[in-house]
PDB file of N, CA and C in Angstrom:
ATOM      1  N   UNK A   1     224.702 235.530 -21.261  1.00  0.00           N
ATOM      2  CA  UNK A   1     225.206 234.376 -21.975  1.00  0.00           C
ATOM      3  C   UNK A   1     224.841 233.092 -21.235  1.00  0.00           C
ATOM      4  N   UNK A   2     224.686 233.134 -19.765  1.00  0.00           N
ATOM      5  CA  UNK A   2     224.708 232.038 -18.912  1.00  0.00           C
ATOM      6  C   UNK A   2     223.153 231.666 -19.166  1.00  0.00           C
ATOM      7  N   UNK A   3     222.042 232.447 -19.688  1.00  0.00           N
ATOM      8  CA  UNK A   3     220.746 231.955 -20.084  1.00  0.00           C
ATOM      9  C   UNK A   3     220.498 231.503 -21.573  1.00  0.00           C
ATOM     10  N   UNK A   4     221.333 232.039 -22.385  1.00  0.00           N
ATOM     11  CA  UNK A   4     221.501 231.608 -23.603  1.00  0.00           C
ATOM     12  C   UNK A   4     221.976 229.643 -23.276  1.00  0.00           C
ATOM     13  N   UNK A   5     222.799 229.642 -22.794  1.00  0.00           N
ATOM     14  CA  UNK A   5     223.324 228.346 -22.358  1.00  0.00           C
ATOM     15  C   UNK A   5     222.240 227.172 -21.859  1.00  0.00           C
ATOM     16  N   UNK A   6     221.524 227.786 -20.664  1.00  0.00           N
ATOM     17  CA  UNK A   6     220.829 227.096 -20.526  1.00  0.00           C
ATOM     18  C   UNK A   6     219.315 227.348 -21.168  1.00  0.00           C
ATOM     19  N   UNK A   7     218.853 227.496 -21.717  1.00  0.00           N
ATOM     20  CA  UNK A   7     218.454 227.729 -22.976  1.00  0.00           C
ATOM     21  C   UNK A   7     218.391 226.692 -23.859  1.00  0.00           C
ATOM     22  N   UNK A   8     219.774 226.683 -24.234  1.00  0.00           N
ATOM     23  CA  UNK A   8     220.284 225.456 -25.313  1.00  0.00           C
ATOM     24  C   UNK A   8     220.209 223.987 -24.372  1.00  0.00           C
ATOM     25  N   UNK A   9     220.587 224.274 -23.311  1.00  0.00           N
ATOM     26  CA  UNK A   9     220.821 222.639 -22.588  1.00  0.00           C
ATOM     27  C   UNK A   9     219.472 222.234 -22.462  1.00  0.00           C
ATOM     28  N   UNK A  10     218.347 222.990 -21.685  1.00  0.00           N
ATOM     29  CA  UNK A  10     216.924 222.442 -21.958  1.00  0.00           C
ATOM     30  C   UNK A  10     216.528 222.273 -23.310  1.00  0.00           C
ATOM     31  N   UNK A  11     217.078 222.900 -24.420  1.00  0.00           N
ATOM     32  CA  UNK A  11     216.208 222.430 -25.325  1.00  0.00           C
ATOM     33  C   UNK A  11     217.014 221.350 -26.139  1.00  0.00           C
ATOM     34  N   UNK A  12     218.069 220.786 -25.947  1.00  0.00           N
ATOM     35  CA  UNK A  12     218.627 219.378 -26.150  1.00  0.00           C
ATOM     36  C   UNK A  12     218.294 218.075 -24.753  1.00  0.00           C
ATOM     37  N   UNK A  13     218.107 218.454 -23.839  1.00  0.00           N
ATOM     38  CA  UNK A  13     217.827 217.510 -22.650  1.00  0.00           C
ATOM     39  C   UNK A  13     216.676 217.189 -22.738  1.00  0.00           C
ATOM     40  N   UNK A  14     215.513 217.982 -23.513  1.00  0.00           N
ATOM     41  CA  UNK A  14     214.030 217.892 -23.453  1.00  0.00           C
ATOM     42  C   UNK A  14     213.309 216.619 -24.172  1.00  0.00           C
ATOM     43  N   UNK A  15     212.729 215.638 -23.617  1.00  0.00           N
ATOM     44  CA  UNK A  15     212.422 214.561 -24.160  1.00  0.00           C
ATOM     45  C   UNK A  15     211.231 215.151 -25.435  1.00  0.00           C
ATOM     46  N   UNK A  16     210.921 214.534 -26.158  1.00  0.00           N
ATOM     47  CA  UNK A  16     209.574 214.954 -27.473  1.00  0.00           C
ATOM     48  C   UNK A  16     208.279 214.256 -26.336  1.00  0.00           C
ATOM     49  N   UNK A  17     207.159 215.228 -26.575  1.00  0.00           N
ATOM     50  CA  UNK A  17     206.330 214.943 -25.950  1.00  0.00           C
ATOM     51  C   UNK A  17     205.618 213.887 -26.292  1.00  0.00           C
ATOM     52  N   UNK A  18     205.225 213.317 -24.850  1.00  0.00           N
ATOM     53  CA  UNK A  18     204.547 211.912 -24.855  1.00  0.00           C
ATOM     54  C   UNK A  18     203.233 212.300 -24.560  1.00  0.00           C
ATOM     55  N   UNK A  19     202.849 213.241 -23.819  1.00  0.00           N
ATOM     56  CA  UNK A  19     201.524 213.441 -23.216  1.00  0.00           C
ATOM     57  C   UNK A  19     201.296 215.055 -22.937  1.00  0.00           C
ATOM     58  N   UNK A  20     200.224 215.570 -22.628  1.00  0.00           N
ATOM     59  CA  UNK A  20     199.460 216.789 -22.579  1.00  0.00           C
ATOM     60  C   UNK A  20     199.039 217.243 -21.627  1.00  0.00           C
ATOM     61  N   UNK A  21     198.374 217.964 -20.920  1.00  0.00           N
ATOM     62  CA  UNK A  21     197.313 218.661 -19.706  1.00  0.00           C
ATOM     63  C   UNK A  21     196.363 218.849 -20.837  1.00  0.00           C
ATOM     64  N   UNK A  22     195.718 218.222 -20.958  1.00  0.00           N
ATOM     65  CA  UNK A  22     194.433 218.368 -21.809  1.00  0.00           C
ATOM     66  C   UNK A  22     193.254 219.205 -21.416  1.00  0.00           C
ATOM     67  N   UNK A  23     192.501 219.704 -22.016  1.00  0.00           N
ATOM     68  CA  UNK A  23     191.525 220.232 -21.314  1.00  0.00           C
ATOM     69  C   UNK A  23     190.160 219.431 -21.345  1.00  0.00           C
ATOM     70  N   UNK A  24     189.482 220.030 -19.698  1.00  0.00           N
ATOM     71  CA  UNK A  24     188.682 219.205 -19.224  1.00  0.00           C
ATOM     72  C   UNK A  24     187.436 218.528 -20.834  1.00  0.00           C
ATOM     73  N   UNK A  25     187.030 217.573 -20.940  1.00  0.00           N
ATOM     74  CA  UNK A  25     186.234 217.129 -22.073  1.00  0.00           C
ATOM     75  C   UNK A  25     187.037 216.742 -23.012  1.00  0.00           C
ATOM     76  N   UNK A  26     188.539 216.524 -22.952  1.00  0.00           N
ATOM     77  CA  UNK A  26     189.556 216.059 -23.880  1.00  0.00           C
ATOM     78  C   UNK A  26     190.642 215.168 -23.614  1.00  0.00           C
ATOM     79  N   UNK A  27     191.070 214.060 -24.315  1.00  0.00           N
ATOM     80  CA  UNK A  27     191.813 213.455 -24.071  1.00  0.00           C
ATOM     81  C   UNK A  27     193.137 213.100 -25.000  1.00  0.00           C
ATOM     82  N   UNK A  28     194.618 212.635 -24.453  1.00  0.00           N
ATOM     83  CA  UNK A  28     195.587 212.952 -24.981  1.00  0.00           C
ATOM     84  C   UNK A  28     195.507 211.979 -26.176  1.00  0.00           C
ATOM     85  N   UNK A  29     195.816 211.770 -27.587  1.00  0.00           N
ATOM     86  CA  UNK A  29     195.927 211.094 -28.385  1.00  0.00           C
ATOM     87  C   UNK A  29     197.839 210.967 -28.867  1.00  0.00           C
ATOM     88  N   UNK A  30     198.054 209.581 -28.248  1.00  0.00           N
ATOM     89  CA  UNK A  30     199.339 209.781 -28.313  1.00  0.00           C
ATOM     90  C   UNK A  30     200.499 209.399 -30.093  1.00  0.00           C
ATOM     91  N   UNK A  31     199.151 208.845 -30.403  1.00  0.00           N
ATOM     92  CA  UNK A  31     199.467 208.329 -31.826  1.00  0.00           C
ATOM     93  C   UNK A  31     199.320 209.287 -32.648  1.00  0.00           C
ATOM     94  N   UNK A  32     198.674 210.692 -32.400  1.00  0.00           N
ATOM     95  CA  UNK A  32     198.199 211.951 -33.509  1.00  0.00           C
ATOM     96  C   UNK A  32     199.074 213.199 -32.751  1.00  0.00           C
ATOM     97  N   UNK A  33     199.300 213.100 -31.476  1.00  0.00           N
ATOM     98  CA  UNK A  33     199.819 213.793 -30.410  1.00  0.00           C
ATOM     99  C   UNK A  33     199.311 214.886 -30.047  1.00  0.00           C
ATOM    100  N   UNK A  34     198.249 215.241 -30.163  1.00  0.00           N
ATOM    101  CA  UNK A  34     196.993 216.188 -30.200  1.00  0.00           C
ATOM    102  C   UNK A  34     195.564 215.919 -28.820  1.00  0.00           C
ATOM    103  N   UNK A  35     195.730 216.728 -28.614  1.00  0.00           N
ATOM    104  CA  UNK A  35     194.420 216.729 -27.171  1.00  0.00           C
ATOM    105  C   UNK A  35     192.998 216.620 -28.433  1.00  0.00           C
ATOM    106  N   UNK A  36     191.903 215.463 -27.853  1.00  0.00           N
ATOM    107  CA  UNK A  36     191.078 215.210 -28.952  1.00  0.00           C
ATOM    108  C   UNK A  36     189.556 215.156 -27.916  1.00  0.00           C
ATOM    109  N   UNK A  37     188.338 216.002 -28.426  1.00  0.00           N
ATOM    110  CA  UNK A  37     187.222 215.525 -27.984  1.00  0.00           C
ATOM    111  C   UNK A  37     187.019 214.193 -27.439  1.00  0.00           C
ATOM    112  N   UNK A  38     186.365 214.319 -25.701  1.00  0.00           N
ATOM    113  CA  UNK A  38     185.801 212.761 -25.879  1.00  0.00           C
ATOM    114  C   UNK A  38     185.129 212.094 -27.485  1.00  0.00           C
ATOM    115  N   UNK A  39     185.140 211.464 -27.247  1.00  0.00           N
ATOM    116  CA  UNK A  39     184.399 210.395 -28.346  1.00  0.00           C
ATOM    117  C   UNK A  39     184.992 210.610 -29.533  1.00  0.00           C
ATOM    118  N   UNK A  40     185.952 211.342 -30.033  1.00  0.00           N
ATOM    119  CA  UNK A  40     186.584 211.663 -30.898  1.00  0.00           C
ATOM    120  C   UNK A  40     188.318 210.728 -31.121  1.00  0.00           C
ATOM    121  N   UNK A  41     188.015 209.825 -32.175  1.00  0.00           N
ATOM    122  CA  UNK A  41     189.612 209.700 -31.836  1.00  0.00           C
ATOM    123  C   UNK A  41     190.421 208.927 -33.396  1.00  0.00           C
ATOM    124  N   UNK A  42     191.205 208.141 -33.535  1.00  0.00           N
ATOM    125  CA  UNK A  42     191.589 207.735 -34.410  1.00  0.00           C
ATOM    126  C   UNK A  42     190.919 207.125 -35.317  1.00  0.00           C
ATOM    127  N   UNK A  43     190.957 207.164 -36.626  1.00  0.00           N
ATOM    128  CA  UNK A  43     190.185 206.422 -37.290  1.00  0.00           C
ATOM    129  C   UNK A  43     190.480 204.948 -37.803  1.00  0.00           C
ATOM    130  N   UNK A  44     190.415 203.733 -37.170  1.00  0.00           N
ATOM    131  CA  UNK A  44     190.814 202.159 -37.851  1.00  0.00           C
ATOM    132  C   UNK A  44     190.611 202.220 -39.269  1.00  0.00           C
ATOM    133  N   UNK A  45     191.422 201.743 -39.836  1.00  0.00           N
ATOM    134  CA  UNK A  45     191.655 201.352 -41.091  1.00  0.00           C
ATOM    135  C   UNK A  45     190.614 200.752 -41.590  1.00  0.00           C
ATOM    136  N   UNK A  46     190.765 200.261 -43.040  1.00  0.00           N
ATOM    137  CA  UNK A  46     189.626 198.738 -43.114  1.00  0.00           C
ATOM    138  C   UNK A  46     190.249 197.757 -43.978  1.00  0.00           C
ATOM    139  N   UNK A  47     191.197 197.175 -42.970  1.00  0.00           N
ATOM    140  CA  UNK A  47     191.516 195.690 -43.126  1.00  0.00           C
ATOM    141  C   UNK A  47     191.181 194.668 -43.367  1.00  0.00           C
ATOM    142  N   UNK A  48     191.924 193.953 -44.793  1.00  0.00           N
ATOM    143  CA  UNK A  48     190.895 192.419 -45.429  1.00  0.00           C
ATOM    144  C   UNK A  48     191.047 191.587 -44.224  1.00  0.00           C
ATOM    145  N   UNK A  49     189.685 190.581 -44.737  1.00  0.00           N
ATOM    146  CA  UNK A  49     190.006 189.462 -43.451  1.00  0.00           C
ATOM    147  C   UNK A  49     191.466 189.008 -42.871  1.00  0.00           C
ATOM    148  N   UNK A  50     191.070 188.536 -42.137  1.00  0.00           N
ATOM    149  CA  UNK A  50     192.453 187.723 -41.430  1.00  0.00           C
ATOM    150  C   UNK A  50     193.439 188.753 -41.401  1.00  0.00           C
ATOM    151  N   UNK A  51     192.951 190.222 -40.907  1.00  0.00           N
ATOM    152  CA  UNK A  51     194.309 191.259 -40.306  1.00  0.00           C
ATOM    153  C   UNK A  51     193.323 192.117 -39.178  1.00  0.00           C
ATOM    154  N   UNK A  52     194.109 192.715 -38.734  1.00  0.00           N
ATOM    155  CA  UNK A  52     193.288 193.757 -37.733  1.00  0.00           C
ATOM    156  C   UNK A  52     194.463 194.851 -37.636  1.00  0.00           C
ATOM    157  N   UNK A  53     193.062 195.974 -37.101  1.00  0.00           N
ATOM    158  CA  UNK A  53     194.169 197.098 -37.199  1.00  0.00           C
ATOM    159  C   UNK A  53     194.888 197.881 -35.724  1.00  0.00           C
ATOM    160  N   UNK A  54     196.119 197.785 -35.764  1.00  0.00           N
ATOM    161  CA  UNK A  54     196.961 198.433 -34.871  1.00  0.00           C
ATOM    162  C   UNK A  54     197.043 199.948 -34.736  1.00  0.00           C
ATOM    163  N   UNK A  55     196.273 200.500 -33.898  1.00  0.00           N
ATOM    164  CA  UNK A  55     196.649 201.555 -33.581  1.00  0.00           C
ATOM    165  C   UNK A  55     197.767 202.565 -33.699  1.00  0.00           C
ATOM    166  N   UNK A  56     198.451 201.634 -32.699  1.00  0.00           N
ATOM    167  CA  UNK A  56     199.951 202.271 -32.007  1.00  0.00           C
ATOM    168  C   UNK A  56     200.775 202.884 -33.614  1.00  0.00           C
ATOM    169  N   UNK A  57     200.677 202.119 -34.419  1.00  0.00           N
ATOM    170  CA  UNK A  57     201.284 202.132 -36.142  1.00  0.00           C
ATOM    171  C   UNK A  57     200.713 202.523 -36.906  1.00  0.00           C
ATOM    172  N   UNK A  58     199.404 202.569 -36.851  1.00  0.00           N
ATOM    173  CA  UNK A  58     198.646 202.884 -37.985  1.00  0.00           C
ATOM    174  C   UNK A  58     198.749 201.989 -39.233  1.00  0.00           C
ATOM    175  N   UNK A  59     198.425 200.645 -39.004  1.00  0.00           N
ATOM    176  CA  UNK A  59     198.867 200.075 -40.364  1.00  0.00           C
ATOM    177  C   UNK A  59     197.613 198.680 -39.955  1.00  0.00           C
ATOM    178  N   UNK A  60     197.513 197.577 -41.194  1.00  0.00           N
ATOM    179  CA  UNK A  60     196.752 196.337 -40.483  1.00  0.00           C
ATOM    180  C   UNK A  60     197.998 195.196 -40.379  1.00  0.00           C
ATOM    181  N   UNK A  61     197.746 194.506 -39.468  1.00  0.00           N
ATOM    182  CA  UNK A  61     198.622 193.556 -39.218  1.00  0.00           C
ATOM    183  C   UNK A  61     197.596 192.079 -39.452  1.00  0.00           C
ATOM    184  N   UNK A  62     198.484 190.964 -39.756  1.00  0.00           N
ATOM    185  CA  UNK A  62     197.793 189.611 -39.909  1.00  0.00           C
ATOM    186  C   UNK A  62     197.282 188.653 -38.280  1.00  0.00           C
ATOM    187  N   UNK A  63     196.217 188.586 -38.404  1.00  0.00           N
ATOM    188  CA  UNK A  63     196.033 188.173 -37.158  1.00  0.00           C
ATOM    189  C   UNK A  63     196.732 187.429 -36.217  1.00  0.00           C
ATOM    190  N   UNK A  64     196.834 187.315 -34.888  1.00  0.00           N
ATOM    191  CA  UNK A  64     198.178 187.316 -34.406  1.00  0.00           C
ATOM    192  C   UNK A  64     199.562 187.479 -34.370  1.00  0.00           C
ATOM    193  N   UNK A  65     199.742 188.473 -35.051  1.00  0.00           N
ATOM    194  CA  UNK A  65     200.745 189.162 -34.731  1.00  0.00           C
ATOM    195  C   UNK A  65     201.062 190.719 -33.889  1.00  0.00           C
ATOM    196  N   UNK A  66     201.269 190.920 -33.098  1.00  0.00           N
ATOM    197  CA  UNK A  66     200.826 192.160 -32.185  1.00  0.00           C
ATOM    198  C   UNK A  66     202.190 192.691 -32.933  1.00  0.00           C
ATOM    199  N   UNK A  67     201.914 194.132 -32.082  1.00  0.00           N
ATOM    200  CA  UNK A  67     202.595 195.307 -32.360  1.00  0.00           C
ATOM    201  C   UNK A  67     204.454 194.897 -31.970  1.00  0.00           C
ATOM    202  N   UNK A  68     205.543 195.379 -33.335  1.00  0.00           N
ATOM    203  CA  UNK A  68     206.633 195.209 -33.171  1.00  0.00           C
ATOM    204  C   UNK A  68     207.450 196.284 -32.327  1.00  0.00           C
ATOM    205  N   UNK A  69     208.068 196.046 -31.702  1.00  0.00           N
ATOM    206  CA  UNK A  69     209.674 196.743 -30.791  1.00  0.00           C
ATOM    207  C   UNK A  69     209.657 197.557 -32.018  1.00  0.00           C
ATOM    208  N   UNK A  70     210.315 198.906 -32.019  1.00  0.00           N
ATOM    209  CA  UNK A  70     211.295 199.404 -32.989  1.00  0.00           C
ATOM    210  C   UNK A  70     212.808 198.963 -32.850  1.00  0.00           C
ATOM    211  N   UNK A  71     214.141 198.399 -33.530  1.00  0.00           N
ATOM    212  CA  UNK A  71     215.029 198.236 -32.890  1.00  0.00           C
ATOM    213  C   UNK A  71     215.408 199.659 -32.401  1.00  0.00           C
ATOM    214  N   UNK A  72     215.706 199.999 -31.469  1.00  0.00           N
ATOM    215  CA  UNK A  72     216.372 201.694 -30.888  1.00  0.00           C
ATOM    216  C   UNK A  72     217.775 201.182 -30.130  1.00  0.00           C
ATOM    217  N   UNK A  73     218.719 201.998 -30.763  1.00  0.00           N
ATOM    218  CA  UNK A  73     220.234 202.059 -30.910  1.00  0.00           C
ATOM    219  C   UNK A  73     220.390 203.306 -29.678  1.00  0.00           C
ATOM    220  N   UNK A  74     221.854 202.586 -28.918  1.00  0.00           N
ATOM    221  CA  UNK A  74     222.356 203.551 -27.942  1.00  0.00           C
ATOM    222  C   UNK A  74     221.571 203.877 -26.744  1.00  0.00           C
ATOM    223  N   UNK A  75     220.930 203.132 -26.051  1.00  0.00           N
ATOM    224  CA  UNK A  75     219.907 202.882 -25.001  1.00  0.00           C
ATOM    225  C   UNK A  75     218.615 203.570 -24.748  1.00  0.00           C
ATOM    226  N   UNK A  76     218.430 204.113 -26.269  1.00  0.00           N
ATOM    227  CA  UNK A  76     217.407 204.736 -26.409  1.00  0.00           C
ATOM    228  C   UNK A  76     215.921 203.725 -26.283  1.00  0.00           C
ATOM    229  N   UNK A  77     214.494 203.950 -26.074  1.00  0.00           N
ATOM    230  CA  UNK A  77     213.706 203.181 -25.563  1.00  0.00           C
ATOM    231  C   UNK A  77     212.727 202.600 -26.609  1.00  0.00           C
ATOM    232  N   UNK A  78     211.934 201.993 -26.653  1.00  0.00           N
ATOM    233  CA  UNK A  78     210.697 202.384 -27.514  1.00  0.00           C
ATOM    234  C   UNK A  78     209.512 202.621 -26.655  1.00  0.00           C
ATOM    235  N   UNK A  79     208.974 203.382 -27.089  1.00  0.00           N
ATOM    236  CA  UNK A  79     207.836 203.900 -26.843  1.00  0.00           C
ATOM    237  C   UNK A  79     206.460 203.432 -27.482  1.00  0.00           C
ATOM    238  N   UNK A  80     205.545 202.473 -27.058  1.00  0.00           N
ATOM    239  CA  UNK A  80     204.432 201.871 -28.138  1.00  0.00           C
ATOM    240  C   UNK A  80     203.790 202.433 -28.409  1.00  0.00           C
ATOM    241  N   UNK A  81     203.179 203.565 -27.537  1.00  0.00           N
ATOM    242  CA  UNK A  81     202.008 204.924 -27.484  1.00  0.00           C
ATOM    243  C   UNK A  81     202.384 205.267 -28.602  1.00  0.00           C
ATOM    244  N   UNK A  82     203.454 205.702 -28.993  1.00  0.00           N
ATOM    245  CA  UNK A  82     203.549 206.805 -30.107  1.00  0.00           C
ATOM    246  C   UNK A  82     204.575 205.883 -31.011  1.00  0.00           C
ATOM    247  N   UNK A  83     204.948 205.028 -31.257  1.00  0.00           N
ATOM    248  CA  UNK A  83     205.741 203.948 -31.885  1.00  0.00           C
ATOM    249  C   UNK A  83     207.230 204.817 -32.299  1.00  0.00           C
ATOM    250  N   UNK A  84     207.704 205.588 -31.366  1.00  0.00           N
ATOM    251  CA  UNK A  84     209.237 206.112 -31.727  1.00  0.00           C
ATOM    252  C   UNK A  84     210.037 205.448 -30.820  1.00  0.00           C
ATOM    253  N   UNK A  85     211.086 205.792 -30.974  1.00  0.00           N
ATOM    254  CA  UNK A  85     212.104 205.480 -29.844  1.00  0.00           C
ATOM    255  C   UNK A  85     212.585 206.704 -29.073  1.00  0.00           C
ATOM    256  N   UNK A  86     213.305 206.678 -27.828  1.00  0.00           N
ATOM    257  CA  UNK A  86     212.908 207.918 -26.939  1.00  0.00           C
ATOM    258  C   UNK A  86     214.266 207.809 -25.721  1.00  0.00           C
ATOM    259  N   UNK A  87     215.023 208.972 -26.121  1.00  0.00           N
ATOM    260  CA  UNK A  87     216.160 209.203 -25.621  1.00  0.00           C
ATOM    261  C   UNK A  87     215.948 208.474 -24.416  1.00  0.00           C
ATOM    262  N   UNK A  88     217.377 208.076 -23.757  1.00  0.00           N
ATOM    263  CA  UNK A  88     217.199 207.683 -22.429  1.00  0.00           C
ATOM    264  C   UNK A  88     217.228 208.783 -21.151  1.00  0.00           C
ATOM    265  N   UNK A  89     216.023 208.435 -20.162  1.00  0.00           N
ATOM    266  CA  UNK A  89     215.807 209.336 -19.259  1.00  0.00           C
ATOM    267  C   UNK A  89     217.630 209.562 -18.329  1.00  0.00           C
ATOM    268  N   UNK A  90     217.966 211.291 -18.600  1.00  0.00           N
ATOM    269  CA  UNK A  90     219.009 211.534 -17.890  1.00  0.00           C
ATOM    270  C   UNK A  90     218.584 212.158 -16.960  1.00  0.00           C
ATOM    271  N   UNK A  91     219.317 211.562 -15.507  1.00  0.00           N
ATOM    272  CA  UNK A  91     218.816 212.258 -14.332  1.00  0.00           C
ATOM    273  C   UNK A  91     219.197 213.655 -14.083  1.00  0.00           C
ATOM    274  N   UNK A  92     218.422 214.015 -13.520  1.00  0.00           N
ATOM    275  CA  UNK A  92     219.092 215.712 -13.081  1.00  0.00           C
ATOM    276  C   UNK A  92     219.824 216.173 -12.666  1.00  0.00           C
ATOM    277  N   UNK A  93     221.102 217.084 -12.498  1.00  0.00           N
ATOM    278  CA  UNK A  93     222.306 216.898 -12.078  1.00  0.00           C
ATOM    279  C   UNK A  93     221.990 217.236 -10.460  1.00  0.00           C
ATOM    280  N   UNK A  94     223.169 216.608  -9.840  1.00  0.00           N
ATOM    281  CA  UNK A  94     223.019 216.466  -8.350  1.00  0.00           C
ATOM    282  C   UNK A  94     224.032 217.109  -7.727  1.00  0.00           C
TER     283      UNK A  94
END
């Protein structure tokens, strides 16, 4: 029962992954969350003049305006790589 337990506590304590061990010739894509061929990677939109396209969102934005905060409630973070918000880091018990 005492592994059943912890069990459950790692898999509620466990942050959603931000990053990978990729393999060698691959790199982490944090916006698709997928290990991706060099030279291989997101595809930009095609945005009318006067916007460009944001990655982090996947969307076009009007020129000068960069990428928004998410508001995140209860000291949770944002994260721009992957545009979520992201429990707050709890330390390990001591």
């Amino acid at each position: 029962m005492l592994t059943l337990a912890t069990i459950a506590t790692t898999t509620v304590v466990a942050p959603a992954v931000s990053s990978a061990d990729c393999a060698d010739g691959q790199w982490w894509d944090p916006t698709g969350k997928v290990c991706r061929p060099l030279g291989v990677g997101p595809q930009p939109l095609a945005c009318d003049a006067g916007q460009w396209w944001d990655p982090t969102a996947n969307i076009c934005r009007p020129l000068g305006v960069g990428p928004q905060a998410l508001a995140c409630d209860n000291g949770w973070w944002w994260d721009p790589g992957a545009n979520v918000c992201r429990p707050p880091v709890v330390p390990p018990p001591g």
